[in-house]
PDB file of N, CA and C in Angstrom:
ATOM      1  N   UNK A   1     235.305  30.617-167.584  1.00  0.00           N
ATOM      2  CA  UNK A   1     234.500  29.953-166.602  1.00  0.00           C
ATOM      3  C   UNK A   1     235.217  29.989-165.263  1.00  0.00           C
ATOM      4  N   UNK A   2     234.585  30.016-164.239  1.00  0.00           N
ATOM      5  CA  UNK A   2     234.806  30.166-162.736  1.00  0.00           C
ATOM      6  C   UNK A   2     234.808  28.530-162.093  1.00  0.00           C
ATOM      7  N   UNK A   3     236.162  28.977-161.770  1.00  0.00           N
ATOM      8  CA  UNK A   3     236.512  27.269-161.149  1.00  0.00           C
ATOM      9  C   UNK A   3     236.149  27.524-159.393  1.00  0.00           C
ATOM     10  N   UNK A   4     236.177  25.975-158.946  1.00  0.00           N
ATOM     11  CA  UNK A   4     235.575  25.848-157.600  1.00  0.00           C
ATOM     12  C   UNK A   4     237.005  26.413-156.908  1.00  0.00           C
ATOM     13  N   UNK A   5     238.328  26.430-157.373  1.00  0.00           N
ATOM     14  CA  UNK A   5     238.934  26.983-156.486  1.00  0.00           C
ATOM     15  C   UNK A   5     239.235  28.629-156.666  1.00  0.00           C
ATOM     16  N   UNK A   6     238.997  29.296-158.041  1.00  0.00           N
ATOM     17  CA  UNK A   6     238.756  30.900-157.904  1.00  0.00           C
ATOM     18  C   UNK A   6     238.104  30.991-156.877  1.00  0.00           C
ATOM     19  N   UNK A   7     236.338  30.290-156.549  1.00  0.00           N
ATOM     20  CA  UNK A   7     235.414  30.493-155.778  1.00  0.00           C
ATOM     21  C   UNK A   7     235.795  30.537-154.013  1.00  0.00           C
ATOM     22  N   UNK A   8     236.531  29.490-153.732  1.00  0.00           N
ATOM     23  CA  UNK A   8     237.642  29.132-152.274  1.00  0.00           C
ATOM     24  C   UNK A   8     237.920  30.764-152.234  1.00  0.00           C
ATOM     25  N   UNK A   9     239.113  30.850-153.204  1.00  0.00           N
ATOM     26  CA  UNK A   9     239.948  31.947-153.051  1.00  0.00           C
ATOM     27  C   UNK A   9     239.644  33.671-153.058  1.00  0.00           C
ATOM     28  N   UNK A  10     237.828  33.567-153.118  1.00  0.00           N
ATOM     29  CA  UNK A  10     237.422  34.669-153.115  1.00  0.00           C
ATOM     30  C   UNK A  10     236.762  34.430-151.881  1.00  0.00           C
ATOM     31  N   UNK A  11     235.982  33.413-151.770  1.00  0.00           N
ATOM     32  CA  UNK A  11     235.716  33.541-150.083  1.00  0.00           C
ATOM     33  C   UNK A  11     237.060  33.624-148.995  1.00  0.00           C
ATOM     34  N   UNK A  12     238.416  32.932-149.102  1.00  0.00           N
ATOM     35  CA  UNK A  12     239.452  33.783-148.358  1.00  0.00           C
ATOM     36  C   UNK A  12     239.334  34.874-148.294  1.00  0.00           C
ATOM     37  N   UNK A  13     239.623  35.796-149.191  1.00  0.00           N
ATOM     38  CA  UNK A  13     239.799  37.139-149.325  1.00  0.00           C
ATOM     39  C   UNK A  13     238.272  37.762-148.998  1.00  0.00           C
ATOM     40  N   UNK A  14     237.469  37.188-148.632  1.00  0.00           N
ATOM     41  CA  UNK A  14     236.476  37.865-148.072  1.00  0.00           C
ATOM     42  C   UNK A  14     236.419  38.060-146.779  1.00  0.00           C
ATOM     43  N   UNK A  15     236.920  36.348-146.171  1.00  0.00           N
ATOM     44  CA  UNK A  15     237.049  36.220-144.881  1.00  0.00           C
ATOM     45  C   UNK A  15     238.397  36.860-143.928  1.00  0.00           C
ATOM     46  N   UNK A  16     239.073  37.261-144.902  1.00  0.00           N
ATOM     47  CA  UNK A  16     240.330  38.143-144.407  1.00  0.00           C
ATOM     48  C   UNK A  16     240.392  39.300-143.987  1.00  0.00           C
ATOM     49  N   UNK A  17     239.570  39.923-145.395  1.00  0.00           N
ATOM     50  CA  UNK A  17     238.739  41.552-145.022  1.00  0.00           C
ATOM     51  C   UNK A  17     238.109  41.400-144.062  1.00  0.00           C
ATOM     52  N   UNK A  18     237.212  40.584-144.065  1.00  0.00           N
ATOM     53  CA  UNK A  18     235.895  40.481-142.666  1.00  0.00           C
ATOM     54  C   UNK A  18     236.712  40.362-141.479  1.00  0.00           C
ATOM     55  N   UNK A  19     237.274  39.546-141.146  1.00  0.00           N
ATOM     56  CA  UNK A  19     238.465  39.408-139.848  1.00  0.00           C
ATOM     57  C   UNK A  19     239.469  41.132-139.709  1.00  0.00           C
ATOM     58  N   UNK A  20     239.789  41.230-140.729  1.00  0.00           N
ATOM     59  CA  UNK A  20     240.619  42.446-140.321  1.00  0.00           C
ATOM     60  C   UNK A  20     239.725  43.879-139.904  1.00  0.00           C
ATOM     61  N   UNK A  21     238.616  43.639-140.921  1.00  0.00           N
ATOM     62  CA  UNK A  21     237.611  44.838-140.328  1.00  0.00           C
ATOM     63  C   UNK A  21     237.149  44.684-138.886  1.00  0.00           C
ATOM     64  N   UNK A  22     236.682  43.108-138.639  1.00  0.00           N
ATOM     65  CA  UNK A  22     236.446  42.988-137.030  1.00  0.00           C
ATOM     66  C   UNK A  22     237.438  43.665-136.133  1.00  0.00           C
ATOM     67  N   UNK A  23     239.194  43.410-136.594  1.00  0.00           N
ATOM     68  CA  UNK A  23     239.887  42.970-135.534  1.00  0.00           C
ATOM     69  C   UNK A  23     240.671  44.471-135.257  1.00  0.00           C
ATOM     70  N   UNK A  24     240.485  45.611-136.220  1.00  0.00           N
ATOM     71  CA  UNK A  24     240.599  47.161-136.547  1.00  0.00           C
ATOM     72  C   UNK A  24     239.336  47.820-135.757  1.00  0.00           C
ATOM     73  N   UNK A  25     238.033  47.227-135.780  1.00  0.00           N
ATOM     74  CA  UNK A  25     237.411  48.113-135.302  1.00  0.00           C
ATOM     75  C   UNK A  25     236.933  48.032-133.866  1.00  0.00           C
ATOM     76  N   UNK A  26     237.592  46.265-133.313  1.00  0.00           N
ATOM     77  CA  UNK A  26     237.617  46.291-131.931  1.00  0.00           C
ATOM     78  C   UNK A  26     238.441  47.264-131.500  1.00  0.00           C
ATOM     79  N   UNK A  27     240.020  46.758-132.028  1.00  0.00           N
ATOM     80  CA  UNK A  27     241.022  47.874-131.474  1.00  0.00           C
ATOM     81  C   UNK A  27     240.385  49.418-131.328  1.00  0.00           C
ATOM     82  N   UNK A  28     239.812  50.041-132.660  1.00  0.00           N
ATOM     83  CA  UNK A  28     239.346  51.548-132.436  1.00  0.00           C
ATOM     84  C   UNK A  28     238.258  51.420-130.684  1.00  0.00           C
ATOM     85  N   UNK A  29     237.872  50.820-130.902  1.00  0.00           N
ATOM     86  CA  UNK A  29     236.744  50.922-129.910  1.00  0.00           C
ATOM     87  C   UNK A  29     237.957  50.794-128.697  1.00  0.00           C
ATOM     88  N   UNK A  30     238.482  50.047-128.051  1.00  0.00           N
ATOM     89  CA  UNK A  30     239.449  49.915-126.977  1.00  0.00           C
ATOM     90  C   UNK A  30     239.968  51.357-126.730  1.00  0.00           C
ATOM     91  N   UNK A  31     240.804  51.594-127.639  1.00  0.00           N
ATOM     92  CA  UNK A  31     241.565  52.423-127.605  1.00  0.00           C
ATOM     93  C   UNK A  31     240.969  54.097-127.612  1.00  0.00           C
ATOM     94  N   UNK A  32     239.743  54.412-128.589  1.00  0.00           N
ATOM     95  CA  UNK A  32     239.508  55.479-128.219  1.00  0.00           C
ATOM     96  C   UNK A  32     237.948  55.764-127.241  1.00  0.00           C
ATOM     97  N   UNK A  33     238.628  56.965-126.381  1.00  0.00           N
ATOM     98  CA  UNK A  33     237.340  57.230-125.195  1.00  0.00           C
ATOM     99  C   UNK A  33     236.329  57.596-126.147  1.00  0.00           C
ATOM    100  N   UNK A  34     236.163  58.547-126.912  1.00  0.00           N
ATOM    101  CA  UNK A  34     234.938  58.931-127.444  1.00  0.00           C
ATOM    102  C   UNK A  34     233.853  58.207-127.994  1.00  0.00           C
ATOM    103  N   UNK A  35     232.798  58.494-128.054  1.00  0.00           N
ATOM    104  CA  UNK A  35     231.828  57.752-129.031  1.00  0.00           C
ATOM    105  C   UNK A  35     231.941  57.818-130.402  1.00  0.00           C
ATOM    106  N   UNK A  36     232.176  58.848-130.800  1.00  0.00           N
ATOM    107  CA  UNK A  36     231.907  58.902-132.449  1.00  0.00           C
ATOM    108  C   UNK A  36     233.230  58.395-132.864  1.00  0.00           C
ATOM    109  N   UNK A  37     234.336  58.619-132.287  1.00  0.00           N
ATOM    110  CA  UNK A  37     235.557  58.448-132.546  1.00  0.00           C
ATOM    111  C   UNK A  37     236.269  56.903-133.225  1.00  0.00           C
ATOM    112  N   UNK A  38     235.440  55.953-132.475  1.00  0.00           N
ATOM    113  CA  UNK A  38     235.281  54.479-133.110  1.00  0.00           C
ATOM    114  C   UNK A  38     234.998  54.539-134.783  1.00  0.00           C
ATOM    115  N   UNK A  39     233.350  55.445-134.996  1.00  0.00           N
ATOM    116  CA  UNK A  39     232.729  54.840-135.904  1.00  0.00           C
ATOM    117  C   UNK A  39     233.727  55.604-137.120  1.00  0.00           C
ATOM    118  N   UNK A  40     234.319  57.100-136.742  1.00  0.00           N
ATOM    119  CA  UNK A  40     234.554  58.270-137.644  1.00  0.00           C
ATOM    120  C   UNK A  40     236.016  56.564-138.110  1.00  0.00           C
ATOM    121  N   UNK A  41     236.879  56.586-137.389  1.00  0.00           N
ATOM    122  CA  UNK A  41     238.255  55.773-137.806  1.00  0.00           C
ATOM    123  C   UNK A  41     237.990  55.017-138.506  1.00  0.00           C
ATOM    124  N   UNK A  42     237.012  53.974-138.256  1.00  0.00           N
ATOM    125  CA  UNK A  42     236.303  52.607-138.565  1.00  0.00           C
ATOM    126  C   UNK A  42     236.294  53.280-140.517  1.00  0.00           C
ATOM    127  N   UNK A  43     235.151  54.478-140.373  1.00  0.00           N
ATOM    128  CA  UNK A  43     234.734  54.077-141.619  1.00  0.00           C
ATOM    129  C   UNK A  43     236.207  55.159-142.965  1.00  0.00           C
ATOM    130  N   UNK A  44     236.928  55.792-142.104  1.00  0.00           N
ATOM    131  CA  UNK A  44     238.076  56.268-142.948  1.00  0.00           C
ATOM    132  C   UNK A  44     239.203  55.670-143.002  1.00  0.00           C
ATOM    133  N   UNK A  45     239.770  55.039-142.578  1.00  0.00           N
ATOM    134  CA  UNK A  45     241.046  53.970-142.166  1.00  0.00           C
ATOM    135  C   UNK A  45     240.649  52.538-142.695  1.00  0.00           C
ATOM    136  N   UNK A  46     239.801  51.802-142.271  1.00  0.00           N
ATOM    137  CA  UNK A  46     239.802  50.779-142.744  1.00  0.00           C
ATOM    138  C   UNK A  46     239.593  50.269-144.378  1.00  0.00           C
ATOM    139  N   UNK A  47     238.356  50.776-145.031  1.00  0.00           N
ATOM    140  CA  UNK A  47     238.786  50.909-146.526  1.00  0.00           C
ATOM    141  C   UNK A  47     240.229  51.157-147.265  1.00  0.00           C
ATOM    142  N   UNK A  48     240.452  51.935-146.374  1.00  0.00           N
ATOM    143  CA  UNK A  48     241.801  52.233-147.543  1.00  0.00           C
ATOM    144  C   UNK A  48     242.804  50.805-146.999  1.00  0.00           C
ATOM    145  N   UNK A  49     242.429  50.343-145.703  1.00  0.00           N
ATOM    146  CA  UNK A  49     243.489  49.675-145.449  1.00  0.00           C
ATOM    147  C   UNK A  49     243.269  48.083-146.153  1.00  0.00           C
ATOM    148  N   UNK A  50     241.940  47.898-146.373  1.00  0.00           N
ATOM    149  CA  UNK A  50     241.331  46.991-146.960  1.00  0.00           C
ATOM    150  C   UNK A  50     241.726  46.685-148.771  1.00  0.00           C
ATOM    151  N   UNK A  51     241.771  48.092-149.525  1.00  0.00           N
ATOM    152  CA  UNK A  51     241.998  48.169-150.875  1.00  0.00           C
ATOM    153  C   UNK A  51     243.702  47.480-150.697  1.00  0.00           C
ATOM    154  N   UNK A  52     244.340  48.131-149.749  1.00  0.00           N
ATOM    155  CA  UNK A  52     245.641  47.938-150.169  1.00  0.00           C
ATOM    156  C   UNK A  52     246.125  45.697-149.682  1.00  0.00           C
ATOM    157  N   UNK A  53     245.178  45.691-148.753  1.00  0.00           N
ATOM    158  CA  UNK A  53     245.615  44.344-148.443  1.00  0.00           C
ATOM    159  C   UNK A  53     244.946  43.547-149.484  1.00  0.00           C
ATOM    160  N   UNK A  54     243.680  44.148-150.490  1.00  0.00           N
ATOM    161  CA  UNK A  54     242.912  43.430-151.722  1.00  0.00           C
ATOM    162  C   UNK A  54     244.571  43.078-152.509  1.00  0.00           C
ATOM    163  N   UNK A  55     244.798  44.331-152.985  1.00  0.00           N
ATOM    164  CA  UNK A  55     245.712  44.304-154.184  1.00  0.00           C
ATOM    165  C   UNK A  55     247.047  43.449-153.804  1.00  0.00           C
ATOM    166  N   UNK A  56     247.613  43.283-152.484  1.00  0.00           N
ATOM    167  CA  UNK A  56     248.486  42.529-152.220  1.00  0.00           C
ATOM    168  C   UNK A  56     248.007  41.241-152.347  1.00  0.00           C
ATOM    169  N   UNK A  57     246.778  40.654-151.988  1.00  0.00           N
ATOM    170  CA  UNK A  57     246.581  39.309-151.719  1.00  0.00           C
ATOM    171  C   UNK A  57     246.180  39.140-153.748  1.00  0.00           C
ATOM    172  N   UNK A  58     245.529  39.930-154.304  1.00  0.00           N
ATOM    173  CA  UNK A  58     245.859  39.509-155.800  1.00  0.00           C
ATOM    174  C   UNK A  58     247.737  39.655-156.634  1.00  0.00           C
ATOM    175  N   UNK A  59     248.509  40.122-155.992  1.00  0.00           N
ATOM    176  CA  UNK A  59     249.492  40.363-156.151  1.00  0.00           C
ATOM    177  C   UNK A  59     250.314  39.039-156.315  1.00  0.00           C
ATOM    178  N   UNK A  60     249.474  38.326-154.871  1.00  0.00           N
ATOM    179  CA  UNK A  60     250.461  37.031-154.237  1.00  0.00           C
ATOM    180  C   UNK A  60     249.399  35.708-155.041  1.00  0.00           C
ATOM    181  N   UNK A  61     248.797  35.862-156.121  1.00  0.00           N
ATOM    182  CA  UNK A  61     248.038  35.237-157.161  1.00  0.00           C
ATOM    183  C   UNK A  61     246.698  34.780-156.510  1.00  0.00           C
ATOM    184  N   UNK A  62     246.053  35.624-155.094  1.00  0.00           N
ATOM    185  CA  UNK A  62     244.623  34.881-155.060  1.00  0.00           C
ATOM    186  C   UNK A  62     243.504  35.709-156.208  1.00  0.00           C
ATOM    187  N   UNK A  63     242.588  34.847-156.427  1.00  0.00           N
ATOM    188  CA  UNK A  63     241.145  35.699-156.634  1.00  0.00           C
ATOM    189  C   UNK A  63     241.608  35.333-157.999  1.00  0.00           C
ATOM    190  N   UNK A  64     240.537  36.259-158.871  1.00  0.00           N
ATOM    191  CA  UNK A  64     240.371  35.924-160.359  1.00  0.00           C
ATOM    192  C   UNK A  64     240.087  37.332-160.893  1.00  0.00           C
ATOM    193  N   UNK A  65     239.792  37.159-162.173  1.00  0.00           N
ATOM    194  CA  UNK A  65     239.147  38.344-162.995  1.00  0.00           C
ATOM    195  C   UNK A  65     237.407  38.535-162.879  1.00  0.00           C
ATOM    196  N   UNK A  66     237.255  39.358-161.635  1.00  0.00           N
ATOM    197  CA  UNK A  66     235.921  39.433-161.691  1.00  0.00           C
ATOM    198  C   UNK A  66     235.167  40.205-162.949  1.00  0.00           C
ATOM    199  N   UNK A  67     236.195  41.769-163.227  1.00  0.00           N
ATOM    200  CA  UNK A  67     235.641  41.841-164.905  1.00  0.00           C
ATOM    201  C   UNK A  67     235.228  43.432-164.346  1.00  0.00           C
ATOM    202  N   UNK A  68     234.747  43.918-163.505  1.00  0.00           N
ATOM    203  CA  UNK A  68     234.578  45.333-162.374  1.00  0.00           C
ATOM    204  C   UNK A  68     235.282  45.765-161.100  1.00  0.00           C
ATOM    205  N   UNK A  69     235.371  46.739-161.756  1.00  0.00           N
ATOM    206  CA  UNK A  69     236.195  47.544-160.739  1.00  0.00           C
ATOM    207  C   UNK A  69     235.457  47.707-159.127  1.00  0.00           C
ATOM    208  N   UNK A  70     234.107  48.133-159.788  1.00  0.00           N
ATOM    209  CA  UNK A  70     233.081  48.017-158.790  1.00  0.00           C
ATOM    210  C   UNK A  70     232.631  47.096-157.956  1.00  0.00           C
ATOM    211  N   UNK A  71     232.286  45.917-158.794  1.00  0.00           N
ATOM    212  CA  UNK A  71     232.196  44.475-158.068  1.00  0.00           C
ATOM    213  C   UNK A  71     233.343  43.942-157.088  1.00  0.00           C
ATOM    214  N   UNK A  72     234.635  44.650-157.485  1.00  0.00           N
ATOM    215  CA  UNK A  72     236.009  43.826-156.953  1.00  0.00           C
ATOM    216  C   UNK A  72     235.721  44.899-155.525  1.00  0.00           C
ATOM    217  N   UNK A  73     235.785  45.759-155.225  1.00  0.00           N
ATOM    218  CA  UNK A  73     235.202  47.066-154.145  1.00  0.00           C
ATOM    219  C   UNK A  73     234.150  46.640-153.847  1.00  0.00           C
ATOM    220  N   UNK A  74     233.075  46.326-153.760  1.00  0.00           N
ATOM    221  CA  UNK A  74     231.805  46.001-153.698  1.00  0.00           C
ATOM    222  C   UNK A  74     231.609  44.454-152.629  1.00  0.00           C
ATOM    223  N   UNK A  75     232.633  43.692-153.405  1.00  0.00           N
ATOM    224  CA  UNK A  75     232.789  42.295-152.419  1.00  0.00           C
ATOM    225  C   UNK A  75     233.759  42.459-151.686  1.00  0.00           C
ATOM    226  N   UNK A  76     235.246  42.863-152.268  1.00  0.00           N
ATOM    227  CA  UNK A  76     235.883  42.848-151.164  1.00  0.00           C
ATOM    228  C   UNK A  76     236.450  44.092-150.462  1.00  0.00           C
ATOM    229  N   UNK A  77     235.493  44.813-150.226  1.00  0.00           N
ATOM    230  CA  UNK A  77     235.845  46.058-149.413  1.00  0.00           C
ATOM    231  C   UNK A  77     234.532  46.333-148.530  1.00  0.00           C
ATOM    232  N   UNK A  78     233.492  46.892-149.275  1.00  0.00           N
ATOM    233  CA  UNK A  78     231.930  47.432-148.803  1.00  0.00           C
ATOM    234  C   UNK A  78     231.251  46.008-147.950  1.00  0.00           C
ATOM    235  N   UNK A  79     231.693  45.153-148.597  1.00  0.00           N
ATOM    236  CA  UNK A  79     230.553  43.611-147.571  1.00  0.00           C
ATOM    237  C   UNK A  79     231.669  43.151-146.116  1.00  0.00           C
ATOM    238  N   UNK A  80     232.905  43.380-146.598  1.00  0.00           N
ATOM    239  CA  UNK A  80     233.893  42.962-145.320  1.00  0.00           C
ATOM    240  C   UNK A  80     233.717  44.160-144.245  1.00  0.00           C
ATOM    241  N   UNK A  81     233.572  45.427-144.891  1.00  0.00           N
ATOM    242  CA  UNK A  81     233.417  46.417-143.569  1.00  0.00           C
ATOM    243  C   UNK A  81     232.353  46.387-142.742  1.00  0.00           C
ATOM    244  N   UNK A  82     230.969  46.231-143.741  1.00  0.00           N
ATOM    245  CA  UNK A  82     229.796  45.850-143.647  1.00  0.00           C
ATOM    246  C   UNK A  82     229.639  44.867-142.361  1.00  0.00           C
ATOM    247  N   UNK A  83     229.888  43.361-142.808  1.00  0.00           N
ATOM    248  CA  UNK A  83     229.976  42.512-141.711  1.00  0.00           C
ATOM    249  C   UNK A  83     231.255  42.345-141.066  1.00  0.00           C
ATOM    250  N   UNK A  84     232.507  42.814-140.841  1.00  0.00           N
ATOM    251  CA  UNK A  84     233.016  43.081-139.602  1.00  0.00           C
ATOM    252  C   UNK A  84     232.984  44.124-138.747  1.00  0.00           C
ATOM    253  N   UNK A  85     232.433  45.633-139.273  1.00  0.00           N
ATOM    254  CA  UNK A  85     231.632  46.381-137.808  1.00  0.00           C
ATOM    255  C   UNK A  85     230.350  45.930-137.371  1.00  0.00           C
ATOM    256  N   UNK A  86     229.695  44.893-138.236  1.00  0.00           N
ATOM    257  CA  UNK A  86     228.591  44.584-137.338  1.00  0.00           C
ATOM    258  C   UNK A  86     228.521  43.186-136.652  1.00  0.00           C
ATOM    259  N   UNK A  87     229.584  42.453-137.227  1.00  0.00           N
ATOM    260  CA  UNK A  87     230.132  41.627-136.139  1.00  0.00           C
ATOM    261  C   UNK A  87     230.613  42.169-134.297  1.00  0.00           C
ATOM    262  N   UNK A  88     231.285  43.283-134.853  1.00  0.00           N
ATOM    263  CA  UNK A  88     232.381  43.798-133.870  1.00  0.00           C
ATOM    264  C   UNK A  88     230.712  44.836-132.673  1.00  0.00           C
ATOM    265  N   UNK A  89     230.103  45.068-133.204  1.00  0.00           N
ATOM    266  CA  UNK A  89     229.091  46.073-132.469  1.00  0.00           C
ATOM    267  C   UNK A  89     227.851  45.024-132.130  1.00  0.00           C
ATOM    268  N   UNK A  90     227.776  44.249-132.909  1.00  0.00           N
ATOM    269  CA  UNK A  90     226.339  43.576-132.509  1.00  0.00           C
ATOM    270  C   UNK A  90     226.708  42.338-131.209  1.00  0.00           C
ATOM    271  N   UNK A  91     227.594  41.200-132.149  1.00  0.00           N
ATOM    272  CA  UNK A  91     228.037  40.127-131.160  1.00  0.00           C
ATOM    273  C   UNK A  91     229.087  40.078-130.165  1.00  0.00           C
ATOM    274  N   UNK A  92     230.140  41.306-130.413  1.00  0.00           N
ATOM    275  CA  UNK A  92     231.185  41.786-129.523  1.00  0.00           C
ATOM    276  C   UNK A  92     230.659  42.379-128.167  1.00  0.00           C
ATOM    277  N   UNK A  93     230.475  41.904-127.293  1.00  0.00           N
ATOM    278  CA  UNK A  93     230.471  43.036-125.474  1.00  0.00           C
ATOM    279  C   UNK A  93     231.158  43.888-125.881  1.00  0.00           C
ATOM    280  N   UNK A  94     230.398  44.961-124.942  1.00  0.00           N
ATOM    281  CA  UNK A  94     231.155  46.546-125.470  1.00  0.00           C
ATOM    282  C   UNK A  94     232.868  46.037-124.575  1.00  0.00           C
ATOM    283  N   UNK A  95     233.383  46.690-125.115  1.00  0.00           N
ATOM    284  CA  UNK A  95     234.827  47.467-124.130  1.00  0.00           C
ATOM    285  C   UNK A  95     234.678  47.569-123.076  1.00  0.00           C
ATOM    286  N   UNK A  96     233.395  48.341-122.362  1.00  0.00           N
ATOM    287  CA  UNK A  96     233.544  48.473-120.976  1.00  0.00           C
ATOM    288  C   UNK A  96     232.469  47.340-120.037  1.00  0.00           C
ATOM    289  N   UNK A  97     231.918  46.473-120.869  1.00  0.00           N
ATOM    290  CA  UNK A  97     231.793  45.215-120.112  1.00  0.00           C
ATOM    291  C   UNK A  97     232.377  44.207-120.007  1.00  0.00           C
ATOM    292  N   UNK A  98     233.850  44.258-120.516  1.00  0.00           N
ATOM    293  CA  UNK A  98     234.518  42.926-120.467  1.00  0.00           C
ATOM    294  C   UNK A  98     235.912  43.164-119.380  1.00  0.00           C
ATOM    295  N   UNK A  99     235.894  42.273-117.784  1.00  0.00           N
ATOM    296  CA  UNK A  99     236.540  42.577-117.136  1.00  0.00           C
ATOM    297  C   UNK A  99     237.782  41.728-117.282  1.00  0.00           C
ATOM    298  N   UNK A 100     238.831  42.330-117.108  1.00  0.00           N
ATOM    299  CA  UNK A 100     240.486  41.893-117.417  1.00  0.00           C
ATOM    300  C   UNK A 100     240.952  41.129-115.577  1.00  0.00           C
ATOM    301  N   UNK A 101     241.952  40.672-116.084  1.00  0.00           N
ATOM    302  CA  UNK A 101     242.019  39.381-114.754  1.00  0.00           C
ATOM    303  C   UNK A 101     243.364  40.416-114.505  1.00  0.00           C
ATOM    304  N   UNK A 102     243.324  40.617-113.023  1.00  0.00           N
ATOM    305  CA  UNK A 102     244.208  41.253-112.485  1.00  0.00           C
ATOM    306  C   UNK A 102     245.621  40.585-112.205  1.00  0.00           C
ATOM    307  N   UNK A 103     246.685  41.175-112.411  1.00  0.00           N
ATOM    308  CA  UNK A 103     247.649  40.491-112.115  1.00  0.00           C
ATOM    309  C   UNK A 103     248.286  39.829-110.480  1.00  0.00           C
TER     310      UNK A 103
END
């Protein structure tokens, strides 16, 4: 049976992925001029970088036995990329509308 704090500890690890996918695919966007160049990084770099911060944060005892390999990828990889590039593209101002305060 699934306790209320497995449940906590999978919404962390959701909200971690989701934050790191936001905070990876602002950076891509900053940093590179091109257009496609954001989305191409976004969707090859961040998964993998996502699997490896999954397995550390179950390493350091969060989360539970979901029971699939698929499901464990599925929530915490595919829904965090999911809603942090569309955090980062929908509610984020682009890059080149946000003006920096001069020194």
């Amino acid at each position: 049976m699934v306790s209320v704090v497995d449940v906590i500890q999978l919404l962390v690890m959701i909200g971690v992925n989701t934050a790191i996918t936001a905070l990876m695919t602002r950076f891509f966007r900053v940093r590179l001029k091109t257009s496609w160049g954001p989305v191409v990084f976004a969707l090859l770099i961040i998964p993998p970088v996502l699997v490896i911060l999954t397995q550390i944060m179950s390493a350091a005892g969060f989360g539970f036995d979901i029971g699939s390999p698929r499901l464990v990828i599925g929530l915490l990889v595919v829904l965090p990329v999911t809603i942090g590039i569309a955090f980062d593209y929908f509610w984020m101002p682009a890059p080149e509308e946000v003006t920096l305060p001069t020194k």
